[in-house]
C-alpha atoms as a PDB file:
ATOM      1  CA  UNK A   1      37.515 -28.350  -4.270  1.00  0.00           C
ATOM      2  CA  UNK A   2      37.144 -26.418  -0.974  1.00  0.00           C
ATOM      3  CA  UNK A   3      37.897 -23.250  -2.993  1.00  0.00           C
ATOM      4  CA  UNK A   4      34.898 -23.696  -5.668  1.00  0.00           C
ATOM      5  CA  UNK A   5      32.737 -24.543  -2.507  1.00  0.00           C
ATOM      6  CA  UNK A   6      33.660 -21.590  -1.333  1.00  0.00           C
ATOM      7  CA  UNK A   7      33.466 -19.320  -4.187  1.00  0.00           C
ATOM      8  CA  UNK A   8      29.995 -20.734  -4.411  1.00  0.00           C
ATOM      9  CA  UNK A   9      28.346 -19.844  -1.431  1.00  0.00           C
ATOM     10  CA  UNK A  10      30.181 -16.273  -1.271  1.00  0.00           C
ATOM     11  CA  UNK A  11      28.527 -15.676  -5.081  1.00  0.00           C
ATOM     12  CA  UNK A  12      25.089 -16.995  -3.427  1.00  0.00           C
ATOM     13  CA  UNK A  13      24.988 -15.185  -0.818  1.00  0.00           C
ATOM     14  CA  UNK A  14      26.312 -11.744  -2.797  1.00  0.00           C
ATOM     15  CA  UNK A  15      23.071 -12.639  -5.029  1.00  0.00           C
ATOM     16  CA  UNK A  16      20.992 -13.007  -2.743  1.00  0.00           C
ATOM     17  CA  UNK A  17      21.312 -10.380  -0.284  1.00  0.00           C
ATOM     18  CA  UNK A  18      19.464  -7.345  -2.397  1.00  0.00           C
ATOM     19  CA  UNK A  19      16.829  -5.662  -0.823  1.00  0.00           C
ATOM     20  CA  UNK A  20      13.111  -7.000  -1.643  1.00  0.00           C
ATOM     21  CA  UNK A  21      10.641  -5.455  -4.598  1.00  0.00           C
ATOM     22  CA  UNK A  22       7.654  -3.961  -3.799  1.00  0.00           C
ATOM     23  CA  UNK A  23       4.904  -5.952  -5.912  1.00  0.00           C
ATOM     24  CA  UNK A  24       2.557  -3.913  -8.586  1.00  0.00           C
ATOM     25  CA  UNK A  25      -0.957  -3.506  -7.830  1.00  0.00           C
ATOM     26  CA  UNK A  26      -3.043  -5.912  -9.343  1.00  0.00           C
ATOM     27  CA  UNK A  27      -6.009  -3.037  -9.881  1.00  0.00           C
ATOM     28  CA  UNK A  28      -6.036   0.097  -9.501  1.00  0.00           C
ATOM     29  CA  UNK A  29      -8.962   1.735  -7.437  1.00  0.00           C
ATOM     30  CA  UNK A  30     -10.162   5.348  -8.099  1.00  0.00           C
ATOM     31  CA  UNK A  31     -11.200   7.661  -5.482  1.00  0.00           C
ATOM     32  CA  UNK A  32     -14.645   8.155  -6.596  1.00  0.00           C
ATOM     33  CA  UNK A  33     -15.797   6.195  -3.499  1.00  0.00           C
ATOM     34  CA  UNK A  34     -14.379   8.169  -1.710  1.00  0.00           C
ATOM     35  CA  UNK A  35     -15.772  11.442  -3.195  1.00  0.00           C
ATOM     36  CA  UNK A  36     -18.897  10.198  -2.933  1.00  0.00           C
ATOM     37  CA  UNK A  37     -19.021   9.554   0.656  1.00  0.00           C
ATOM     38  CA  UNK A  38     -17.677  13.182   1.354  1.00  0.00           C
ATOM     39  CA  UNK A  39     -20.677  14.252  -0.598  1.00  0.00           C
ATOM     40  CA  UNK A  40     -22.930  12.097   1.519  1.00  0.00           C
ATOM     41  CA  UNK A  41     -21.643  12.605   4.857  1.00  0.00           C
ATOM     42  CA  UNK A  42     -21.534  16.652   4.168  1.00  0.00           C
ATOM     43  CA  UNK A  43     -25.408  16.274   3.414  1.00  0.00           C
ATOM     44  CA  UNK A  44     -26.057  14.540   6.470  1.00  0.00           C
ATOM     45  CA  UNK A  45     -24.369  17.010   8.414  1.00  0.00           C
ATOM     46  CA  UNK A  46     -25.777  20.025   6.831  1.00  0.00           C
ATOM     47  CA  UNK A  47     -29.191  18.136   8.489  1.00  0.00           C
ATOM     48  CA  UNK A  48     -28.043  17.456  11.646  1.00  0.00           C
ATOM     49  CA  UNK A  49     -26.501  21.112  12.107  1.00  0.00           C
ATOM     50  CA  UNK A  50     -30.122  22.648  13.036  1.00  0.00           C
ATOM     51  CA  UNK A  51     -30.837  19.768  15.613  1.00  0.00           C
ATOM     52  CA  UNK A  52     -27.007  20.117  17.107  1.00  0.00           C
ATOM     53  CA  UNK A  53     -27.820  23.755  17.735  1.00  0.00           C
ATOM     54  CA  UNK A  54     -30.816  23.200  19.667  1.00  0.00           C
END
């Protein structure tokens, strides 16, 4: 009895001792966001470059 006790608990713990899985991403989010703020901020700065240089 003690043996299948043990025997048990080693085979639970070998199973359960791998590393963790990185979940999927649910969505996945493109970069025009991002593009477009580049765009924006390099607009504002183009602007501002005159006043910076005064």
């Amino acid at each position: 009895m003690n043996k299948l006790i043990a025997t048990a608990l080693l085979a639970l713990l070998v199973f359960n001792c791998k590393s963790p899985e990185a979940r999927q991403p649910i969505s996945t989010k493109s970069g025009s966001y991002i593009d477009a703020s580049i765009a924006l901020n390099k607009k504002r700065l183009q602007k501002k470059k005159p006043l910076l240089k005064k």
